[in-house]
Protein backbone atom coordinates (compact mmCIF):
# COMPACT_ATOMS: atom_id res chain seq x y z
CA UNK A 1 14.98 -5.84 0.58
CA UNK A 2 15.49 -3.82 -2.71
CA UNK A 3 17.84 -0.41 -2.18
CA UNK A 4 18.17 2.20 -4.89
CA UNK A 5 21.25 2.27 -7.00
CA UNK A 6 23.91 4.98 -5.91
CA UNK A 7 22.90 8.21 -7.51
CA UNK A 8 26.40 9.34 -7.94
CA UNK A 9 27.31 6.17 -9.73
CA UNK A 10 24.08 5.98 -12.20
CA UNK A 11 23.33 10.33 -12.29
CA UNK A 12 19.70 9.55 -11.93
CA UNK A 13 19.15 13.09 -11.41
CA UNK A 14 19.10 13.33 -15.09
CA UNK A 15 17.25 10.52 -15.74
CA UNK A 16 20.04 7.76 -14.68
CA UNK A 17 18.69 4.52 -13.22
CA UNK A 18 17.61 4.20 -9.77
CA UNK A 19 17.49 0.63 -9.25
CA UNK A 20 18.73 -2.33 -11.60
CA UNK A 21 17.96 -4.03 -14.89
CA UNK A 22 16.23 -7.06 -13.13
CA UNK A 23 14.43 -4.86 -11.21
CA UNK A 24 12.99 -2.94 -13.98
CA UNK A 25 12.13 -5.55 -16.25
CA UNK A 26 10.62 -7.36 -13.34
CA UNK A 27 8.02 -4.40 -12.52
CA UNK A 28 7.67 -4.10 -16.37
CA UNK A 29 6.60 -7.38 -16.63
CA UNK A 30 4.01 -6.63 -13.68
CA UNK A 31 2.36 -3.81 -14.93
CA UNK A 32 1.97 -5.78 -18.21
CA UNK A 33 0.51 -8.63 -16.59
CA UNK A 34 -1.63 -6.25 -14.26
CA UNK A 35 -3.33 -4.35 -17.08
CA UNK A 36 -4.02 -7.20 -19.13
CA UNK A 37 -5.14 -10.18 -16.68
CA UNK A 38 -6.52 -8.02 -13.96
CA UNK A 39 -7.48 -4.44 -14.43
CA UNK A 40 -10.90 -5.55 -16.10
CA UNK A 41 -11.58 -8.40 -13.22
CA UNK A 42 -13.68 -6.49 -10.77
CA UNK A 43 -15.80 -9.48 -9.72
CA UNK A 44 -13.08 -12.11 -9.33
CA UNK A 45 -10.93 -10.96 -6.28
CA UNK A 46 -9.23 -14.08 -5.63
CA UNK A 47 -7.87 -13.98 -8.81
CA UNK A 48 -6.47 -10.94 -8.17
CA UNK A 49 -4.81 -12.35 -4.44
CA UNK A 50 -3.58 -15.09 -6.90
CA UNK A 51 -1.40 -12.79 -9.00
CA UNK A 52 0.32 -10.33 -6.49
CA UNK A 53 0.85 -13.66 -4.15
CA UNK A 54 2.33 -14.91 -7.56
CA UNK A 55 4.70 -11.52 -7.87
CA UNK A 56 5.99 -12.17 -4.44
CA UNK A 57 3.33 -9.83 -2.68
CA UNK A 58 2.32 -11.57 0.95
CA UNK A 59 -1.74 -11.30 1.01
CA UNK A 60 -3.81 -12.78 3.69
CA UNK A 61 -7.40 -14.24 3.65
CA UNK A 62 -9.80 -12.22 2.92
CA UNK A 63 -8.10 -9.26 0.94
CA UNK A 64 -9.40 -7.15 -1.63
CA UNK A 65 -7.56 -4.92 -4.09
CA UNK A 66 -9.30 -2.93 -6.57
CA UNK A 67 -8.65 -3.81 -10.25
CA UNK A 68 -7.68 -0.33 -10.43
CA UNK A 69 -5.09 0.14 -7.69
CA UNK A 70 -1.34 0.10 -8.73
CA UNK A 71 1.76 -1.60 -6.91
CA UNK A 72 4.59 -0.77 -7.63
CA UNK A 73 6.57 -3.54 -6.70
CA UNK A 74 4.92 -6.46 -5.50
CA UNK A 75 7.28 -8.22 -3.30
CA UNK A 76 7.73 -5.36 -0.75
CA UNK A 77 3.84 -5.58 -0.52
CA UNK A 78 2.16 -7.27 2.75
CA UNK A 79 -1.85 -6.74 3.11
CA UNK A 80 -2.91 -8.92 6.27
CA UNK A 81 -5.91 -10.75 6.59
CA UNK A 82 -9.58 -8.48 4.98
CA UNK A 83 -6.87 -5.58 4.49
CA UNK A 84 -8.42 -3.33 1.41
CA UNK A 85 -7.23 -1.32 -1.38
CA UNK A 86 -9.69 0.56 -2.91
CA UNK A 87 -9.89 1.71 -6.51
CA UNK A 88 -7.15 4.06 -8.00
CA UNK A 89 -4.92 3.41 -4.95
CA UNK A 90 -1.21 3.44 -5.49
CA UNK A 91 0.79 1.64 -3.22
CA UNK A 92 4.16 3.46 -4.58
CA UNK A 93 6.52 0.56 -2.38
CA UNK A 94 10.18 0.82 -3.04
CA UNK A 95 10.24 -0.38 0.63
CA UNK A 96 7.40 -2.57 2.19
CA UNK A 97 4.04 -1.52 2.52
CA UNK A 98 2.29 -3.23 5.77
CA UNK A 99 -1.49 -2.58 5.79
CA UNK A 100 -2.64 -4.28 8.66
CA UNK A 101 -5.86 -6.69 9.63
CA UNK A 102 -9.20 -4.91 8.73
CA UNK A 103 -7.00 -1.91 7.55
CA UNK A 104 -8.67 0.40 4.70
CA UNK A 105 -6.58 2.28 2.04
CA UNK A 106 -9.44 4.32 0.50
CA UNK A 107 -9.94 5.53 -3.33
CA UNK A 108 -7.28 7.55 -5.20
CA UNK A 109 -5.06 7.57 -1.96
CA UNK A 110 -1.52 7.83 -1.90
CA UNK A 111 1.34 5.69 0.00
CA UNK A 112 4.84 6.52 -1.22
CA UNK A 113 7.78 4.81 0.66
CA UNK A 114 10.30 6.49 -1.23
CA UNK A 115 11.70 10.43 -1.12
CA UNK A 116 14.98 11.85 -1.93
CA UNK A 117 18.12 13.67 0.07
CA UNK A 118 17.75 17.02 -0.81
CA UNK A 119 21.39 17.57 0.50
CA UNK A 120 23.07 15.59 -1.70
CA UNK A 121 23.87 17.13 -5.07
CA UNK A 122 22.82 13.96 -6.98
CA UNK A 123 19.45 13.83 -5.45
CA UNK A 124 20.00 10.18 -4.30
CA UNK A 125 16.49 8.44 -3.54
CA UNK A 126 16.29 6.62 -0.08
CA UNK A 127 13.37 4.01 0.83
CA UNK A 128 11.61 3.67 4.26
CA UNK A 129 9.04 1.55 4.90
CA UNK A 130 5.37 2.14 5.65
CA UNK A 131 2.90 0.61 8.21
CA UNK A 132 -0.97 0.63 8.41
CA UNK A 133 -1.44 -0.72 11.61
CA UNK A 134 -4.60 -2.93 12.29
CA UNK A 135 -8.16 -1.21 11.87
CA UNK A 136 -6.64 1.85 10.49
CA UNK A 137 -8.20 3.98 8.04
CA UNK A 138 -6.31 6.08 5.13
CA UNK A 139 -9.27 7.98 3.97
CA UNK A 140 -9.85 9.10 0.17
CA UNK A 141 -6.76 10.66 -1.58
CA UNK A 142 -4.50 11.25 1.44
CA UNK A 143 -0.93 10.91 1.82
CA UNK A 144 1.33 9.14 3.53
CA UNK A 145 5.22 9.61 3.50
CA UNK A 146 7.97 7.07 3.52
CA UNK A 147 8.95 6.03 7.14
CA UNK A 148 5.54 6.58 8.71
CA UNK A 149 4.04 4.25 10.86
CA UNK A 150 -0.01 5.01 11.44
CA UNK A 151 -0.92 2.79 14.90
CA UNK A 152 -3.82 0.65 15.08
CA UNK A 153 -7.08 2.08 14.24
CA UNK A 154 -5.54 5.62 13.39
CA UNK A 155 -7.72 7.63 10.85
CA UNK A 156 -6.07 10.09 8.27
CA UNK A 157 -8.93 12.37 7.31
CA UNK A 158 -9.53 12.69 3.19
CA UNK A 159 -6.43 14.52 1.91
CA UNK A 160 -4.87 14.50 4.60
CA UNK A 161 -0.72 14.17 4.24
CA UNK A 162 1.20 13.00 7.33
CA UNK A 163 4.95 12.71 6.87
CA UNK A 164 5.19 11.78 11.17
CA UNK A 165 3.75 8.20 12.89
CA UNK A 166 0.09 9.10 14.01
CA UNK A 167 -0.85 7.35 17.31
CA UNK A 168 -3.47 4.45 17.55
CA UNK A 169 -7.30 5.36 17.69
CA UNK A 170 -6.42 8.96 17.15
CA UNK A 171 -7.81 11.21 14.20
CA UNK A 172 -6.48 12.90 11.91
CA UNK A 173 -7.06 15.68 9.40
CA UNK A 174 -5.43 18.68 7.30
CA UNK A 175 -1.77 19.15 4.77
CA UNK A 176 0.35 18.45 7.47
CA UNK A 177 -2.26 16.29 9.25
CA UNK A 178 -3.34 17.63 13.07
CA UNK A 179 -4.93 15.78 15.93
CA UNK A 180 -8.39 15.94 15.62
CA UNK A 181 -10.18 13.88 17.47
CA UNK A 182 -9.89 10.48 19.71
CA UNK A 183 -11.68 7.03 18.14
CA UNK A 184 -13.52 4.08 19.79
CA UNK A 185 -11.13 1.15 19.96
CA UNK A 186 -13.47 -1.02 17.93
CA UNK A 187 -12.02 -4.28 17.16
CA UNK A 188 -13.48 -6.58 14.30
CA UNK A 189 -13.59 -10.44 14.31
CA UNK A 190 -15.80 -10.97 11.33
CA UNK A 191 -16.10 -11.74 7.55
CA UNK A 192 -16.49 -8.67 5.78
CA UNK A 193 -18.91 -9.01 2.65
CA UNK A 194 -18.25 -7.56 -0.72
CA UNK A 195 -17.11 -10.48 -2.22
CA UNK A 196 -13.95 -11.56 -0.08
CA UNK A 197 -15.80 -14.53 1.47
CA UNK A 198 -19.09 -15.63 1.39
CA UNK A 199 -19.71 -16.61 4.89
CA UNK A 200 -17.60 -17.08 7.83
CA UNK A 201 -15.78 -20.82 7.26
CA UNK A 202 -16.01 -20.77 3.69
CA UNK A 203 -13.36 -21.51 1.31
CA UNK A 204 -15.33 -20.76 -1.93
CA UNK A 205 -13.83 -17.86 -3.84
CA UNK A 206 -12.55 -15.57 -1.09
CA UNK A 207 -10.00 -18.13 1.63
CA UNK A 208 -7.28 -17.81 -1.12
C-alpha cells in the first residue's frame, strides 16, 4: 500500500512532495492516458474496465465508470462486481477505495481517503481507507471522509458529508450526516442494463 512521504523530511506544507517520483509520474501518466483514450468513450464501458484493470485497479464483472469520473490512483481502487461510478465522480484514493457489489457512487460525489494532522506543524497527510459496502448508495455530490466504512445498503442522502461509519440499511442525510430513516434490506441478483451486459450469461461487451 502507498504511504505519504514524511512531511518534515519533504516540507510539503509549502508545496514539498507528498509521495515519490514513481508515484507521480505514474498517476501522470494515468491522467494522460485517461483523458485521451477514455474520457470521450461513453458507449464502450469495457474498454474503460480494460484500462483501470490495466493501471492496477481490481474491477469486477459488470462495472461501469463514467468517462468522466477521476481516480486518483488506480491501484488502491477495488469496484466489485455491477459497482458504479457515475459521471464527475472522484474517487480521491491515496488509500483503497472498496465500493462494494451493486454499490452506487452517484454524479459529482466525493470520496477522499486522505486528510491531514492538524497537530503537527508540518501538516503531514495520513491515508485511511474507504469502504462502500454492498448495495450502498452515495447519493449526488456527497462526501465521504478517509477511514469511513458505510455498511451494506447504507444511503448517504445528496450532499450529505459523513466523516463516522454509517450502519447497514440505515439512511442518511445533512453536513455532518444524521440518521434519518431505516431501508428495506433489498438484495439484488441480477444483470443490471445500461450497457454492462447484455443479458444474464453473456460475455459480449460487458463480462470483462
Amino acid at each position: 500500500m502507498l504511504k505519504p512521504l514524511d512531511a518534515r523530511k519533504t516540507n510539503s506544507q509549502e508545496g514539498g512532495a507528498s509521495f515519490g517520483l514513481s508515484n507521480r509520474v505514474f498517476r501522470a501518466i494515468w491522467r494522460v492516458t485517461w483523458i485521451v483514450a477514455a474520457s470521450w468513450t461513453h458507449p464502450l464501458h469495457g474498454w474503460r474496465r480494460f484500462l483501470l484493470r490495466l493501471f492496477g485497479a481490481k474491477i469486477g464483472k459488470g462495472v461501469y465508470v463514467a468517462p468522466s469520473a477521476r481516480i486518483w490512483y488506480p491501484p488502491h481502487l477495488i469496484l466489485d462486481d455491477f459497482a458504479a461510478l457515475g459521471d464527475d465522480v472522484d474517487i480521491y484514493c491515496m488509500s483503497s477505495v472498496r465500493i462494494g457489489k451493486y454499490g452506487i457512487v452517484s454524479k459529482r460525489a466525493h470520496i477522499c481517503a486522505g486528510t491531514h494532522d492538524i497537530n503537527d506543524p508540518f501538516f503531514q497527510l495520513i491515508a485511511k481507507k474507504i469502504i462502500v459496502g454492498d448495495h450502498a448508495w452515495v447519493a449526488a455530490e456527497a462526501f465521504i471522509g478517509p477511514g469511513v466504512t458505510l455498511g451494506e445498503g447504507a444511503v448517504l442522502g445528496a450532499r450529505g458529508v459523513t466523516m463516522r461509519d454509517l450502519k447497514p440499511w440505515t439512511v442518511y442525510a445533512g453536513n455532518p450526516a444524521k440518521e434519518i430513516k431505516t431501508r428495506d434490506v433489498v438484495v439484488r441478483n441480477d444483470f443490471p442494463s445500461r450497457g454492462w451486459l447484455k443479458s444474464k450469461g453473456s460475455s459480449v461487451g460487458g463480462a470483462s
